[in-house]
N, C-alpha and C. Protein backbone atom coordinates (compact mmCIF):
# COMPACT_ATOMS: atom_id res chain seq x y z
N UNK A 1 114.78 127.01 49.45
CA UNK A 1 114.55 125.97 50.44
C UNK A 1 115.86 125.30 50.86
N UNK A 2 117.12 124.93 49.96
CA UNK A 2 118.01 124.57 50.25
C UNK A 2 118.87 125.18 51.20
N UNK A 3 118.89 126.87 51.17
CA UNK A 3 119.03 127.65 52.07
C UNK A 3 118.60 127.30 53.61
N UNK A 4 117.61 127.53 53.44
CA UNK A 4 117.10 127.26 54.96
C UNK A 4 117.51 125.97 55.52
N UNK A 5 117.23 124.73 54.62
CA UNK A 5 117.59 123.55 55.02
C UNK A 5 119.25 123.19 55.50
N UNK A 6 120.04 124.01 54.94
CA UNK A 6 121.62 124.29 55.21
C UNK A 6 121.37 125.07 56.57
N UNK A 7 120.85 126.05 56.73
CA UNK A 7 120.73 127.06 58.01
C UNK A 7 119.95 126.05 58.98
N UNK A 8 119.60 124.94 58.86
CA UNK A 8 118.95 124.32 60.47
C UNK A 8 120.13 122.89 60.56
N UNK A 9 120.63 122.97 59.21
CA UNK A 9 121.92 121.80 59.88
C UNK A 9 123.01 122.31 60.61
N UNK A 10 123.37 123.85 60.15
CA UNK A 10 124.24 124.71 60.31
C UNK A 10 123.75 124.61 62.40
N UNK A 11 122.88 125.19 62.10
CA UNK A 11 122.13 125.64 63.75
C UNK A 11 122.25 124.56 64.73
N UNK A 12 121.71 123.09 64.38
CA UNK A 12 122.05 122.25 65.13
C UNK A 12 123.32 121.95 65.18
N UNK A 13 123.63 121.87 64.03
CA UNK A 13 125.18 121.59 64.46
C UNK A 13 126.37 121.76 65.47
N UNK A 14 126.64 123.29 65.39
CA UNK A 14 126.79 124.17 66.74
C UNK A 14 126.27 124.34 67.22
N UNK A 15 124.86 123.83 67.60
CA UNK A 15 124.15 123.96 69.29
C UNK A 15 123.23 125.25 69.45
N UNK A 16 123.42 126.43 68.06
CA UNK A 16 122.20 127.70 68.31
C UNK A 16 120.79 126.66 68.80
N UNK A 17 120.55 127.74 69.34
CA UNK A 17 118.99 127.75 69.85
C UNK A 17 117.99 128.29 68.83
N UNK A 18 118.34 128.95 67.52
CA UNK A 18 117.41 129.42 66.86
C UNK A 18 118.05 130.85 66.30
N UNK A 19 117.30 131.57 65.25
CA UNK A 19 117.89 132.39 64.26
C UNK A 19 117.66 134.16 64.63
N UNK A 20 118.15 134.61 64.45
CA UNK A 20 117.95 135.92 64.05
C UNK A 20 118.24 136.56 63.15
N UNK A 21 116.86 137.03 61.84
CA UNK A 21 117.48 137.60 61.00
C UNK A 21 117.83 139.03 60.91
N UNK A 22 118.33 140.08 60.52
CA UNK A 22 118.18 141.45 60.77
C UNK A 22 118.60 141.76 59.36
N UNK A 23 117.43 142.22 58.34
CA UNK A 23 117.60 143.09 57.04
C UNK A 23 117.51 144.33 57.02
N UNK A 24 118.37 144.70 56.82
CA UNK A 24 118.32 146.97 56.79
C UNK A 24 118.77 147.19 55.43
N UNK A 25 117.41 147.30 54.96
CA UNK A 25 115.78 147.19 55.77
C UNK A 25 115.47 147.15 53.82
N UNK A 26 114.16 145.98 54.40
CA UNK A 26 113.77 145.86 52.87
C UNK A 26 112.37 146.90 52.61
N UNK A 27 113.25 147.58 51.95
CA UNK A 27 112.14 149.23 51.28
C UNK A 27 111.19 149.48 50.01
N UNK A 28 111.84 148.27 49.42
CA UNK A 28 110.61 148.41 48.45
C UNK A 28 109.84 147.31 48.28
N UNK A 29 108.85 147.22 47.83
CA UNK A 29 107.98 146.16 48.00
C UNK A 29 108.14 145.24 47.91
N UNK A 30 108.89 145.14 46.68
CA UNK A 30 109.42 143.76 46.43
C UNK A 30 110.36 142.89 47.48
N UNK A 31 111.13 143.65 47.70
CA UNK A 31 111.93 143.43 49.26
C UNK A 31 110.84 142.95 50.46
N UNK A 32 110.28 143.90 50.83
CA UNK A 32 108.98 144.03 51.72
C UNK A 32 108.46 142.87 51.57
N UNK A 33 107.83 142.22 50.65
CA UNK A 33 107.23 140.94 50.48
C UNK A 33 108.20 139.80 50.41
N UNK A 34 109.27 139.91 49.86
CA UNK A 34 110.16 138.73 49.96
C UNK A 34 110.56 138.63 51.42
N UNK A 35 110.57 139.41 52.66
CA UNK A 35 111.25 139.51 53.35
C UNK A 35 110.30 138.54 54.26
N UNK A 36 108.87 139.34 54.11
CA UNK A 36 107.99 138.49 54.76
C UNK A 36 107.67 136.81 53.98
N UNK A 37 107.81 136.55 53.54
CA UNK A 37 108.06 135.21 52.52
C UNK A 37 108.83 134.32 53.44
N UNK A 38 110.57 135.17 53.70
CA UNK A 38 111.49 134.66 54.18
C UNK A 38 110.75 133.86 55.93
N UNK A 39 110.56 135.15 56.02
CA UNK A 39 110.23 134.75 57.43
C UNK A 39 109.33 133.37 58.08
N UNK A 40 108.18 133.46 56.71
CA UNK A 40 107.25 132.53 56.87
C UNK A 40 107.95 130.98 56.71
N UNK A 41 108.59 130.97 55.33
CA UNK A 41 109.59 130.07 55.12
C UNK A 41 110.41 129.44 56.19
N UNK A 42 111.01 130.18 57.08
CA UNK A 42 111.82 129.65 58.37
C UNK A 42 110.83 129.12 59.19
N UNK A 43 109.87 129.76 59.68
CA UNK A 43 109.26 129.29 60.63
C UNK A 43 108.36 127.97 60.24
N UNK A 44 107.68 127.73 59.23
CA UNK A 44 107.08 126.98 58.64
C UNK A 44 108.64 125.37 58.78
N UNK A 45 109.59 125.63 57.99
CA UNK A 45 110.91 124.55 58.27
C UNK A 45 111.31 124.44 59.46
N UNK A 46 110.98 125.20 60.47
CA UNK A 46 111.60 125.13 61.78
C UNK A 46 110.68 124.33 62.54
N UNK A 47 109.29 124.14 62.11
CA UNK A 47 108.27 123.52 63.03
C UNK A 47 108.51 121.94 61.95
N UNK A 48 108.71 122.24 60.79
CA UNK A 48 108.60 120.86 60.29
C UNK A 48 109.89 119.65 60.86
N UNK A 49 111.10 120.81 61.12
CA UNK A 49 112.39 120.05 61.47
C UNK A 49 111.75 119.08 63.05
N UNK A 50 111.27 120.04 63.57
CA UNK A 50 111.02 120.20 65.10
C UNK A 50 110.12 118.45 64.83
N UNK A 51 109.15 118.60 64.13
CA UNK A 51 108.22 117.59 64.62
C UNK A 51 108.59 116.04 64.22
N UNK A 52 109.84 116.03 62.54
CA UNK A 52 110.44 115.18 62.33
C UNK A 52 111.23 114.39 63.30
N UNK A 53 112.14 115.57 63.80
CA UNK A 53 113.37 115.00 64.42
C UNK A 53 112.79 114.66 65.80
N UNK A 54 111.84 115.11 66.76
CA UNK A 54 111.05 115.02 67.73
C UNK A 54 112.55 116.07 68.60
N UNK A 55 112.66 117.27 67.91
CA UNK A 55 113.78 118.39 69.00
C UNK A 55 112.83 119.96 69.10
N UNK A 56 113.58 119.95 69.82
CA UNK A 56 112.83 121.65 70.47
C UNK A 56 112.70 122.31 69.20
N UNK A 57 111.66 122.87 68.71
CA UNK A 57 111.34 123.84 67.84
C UNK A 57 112.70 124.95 67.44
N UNK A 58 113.63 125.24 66.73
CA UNK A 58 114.23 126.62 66.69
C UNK A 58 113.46 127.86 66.88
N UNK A 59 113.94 128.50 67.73
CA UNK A 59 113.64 130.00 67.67
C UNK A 59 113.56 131.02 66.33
N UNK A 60 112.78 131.80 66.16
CA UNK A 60 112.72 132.75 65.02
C UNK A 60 112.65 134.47 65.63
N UNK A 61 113.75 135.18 65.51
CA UNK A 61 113.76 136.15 65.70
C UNK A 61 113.77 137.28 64.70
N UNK A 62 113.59 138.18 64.73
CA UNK A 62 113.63 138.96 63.91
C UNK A 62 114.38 140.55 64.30
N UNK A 63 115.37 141.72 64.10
CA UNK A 63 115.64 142.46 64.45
C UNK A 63 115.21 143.69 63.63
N UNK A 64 114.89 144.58 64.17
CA UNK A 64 113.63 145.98 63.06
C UNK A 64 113.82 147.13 63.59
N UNK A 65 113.66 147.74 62.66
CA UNK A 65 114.16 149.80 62.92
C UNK A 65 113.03 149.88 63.65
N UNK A 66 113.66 150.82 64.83
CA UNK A 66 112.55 151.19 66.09
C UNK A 66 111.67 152.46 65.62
N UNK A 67 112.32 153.41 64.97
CA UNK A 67 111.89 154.28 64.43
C UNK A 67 110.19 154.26 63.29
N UNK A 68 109.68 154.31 63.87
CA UNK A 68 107.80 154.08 63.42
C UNK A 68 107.83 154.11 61.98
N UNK A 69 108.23 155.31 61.29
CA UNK A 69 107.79 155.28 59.56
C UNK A 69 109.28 154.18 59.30
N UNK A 70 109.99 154.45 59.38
CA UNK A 70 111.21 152.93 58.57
C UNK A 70 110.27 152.03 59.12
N UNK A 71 109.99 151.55 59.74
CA UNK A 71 109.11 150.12 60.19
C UNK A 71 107.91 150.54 58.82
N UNK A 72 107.24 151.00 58.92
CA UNK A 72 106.35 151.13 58.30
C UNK A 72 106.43 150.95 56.77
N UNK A 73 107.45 151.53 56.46
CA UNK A 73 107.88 151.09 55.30
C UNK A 73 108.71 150.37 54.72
N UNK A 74 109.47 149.61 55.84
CA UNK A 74 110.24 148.58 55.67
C UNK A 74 109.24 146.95 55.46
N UNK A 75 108.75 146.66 56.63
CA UNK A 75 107.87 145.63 57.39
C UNK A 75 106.39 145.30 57.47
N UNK A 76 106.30 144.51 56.81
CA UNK A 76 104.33 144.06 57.21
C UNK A 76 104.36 143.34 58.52
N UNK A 77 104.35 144.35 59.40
CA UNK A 77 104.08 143.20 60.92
C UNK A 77 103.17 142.12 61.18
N UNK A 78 101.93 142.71 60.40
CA UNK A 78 101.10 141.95 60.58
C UNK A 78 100.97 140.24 59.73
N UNK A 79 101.90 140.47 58.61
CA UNK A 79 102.35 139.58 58.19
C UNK A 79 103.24 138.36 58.80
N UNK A 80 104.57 139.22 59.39
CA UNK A 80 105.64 138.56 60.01
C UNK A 80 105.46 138.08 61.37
N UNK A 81 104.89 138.88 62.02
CA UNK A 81 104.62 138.45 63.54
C UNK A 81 104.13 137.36 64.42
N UNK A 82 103.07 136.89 63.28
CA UNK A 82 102.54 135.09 63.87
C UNK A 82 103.76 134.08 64.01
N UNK A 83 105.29 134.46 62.59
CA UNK A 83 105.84 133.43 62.73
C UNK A 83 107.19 133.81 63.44
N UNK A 84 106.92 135.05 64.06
CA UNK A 84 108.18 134.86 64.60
C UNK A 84 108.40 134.81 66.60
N UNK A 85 109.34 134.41 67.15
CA UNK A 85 109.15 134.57 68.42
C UNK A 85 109.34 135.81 69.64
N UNK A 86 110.41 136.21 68.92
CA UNK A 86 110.20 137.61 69.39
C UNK A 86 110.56 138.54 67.79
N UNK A 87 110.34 139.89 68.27
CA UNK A 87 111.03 141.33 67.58
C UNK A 87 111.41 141.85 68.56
N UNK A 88 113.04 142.10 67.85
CA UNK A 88 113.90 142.79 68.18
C UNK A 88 114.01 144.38 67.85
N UNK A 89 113.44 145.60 68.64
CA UNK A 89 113.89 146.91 68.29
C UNK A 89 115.01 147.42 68.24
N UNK A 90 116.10 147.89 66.78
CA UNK A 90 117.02 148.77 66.93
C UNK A 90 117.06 149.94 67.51
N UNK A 91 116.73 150.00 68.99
CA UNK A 91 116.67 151.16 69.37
C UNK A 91 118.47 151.78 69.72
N UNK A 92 118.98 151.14 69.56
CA UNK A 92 120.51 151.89 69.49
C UNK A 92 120.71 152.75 68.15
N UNK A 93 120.19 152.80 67.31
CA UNK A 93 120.29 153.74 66.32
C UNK A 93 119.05 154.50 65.99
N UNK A 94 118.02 154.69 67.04
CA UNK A 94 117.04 155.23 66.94
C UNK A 94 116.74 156.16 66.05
N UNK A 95 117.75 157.21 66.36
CA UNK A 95 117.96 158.68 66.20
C UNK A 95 119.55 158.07 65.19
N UNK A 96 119.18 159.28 63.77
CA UNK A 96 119.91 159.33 62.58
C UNK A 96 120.30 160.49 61.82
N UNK A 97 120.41 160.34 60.85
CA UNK A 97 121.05 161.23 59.46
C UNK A 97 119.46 161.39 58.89
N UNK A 98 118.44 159.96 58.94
CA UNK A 98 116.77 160.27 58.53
C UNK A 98 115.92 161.00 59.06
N UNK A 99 116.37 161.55 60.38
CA UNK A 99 115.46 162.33 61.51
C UNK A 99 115.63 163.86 60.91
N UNK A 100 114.79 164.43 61.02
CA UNK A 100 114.48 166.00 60.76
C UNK A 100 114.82 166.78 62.05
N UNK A 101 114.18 166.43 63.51
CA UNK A 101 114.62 166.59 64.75
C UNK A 101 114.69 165.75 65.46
N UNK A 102 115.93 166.24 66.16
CA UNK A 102 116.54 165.76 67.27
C UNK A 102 116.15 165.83 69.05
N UNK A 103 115.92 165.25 69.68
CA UNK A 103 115.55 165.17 70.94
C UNK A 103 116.71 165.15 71.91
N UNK A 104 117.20 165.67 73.03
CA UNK A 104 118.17 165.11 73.53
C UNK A 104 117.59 165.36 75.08
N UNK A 105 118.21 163.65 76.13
CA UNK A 105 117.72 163.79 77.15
C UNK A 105 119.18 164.00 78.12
């Protein structure tokens, strides 16, 4: 909690508009669930900052492998997604060293 609470003095401080986290990529469960934890955690402090201080809500972003099974086994969307404002797809590294085939346009 002290974390986060440092990360929204940090944010106002310099004037961000709100966070983006990007983990590559939490793979095992334990990760997987802490990650979604994290997420809930921010957004949950970001609405509490918001309604204290009477300031614009921070933004909660999130950035995620575009690639379907790493998502899948990285990410509980259905978990993370209520609290965040957008997702971000890594689609610049779509295609890897993990791909079996290659597509080229």
């Amino acid at each position: 909690q002290e974390f986060i609470r440092n990360t929204i003095k940090y944010l106002r401080k310099y004037k961000f508009d709100g966070l983006d986290i990007d983990w590559e990529y939490p793979e095992i469960d334990k990760d997987r669930r802490i990650f979604s934890l994290l997420i809930r955690d921010y957004r949950l402090a970001f609405q509490k900052e918001s309604l204290l201080t009477n300031r614009t809500r921070l933004l909660l972003t999130a950035a995620v492998a575009a690639y379907r099974p790493k998502i899948e086994i990285s990410y509980n969307i259905k978990e993370i997604s209520p609290f965040l404002d957008y997702i971000n797809l890594m689609a610049y590294d779509y295609h890897g060293s993990f791909m079996q085939i290659y597509i080229y346009y």
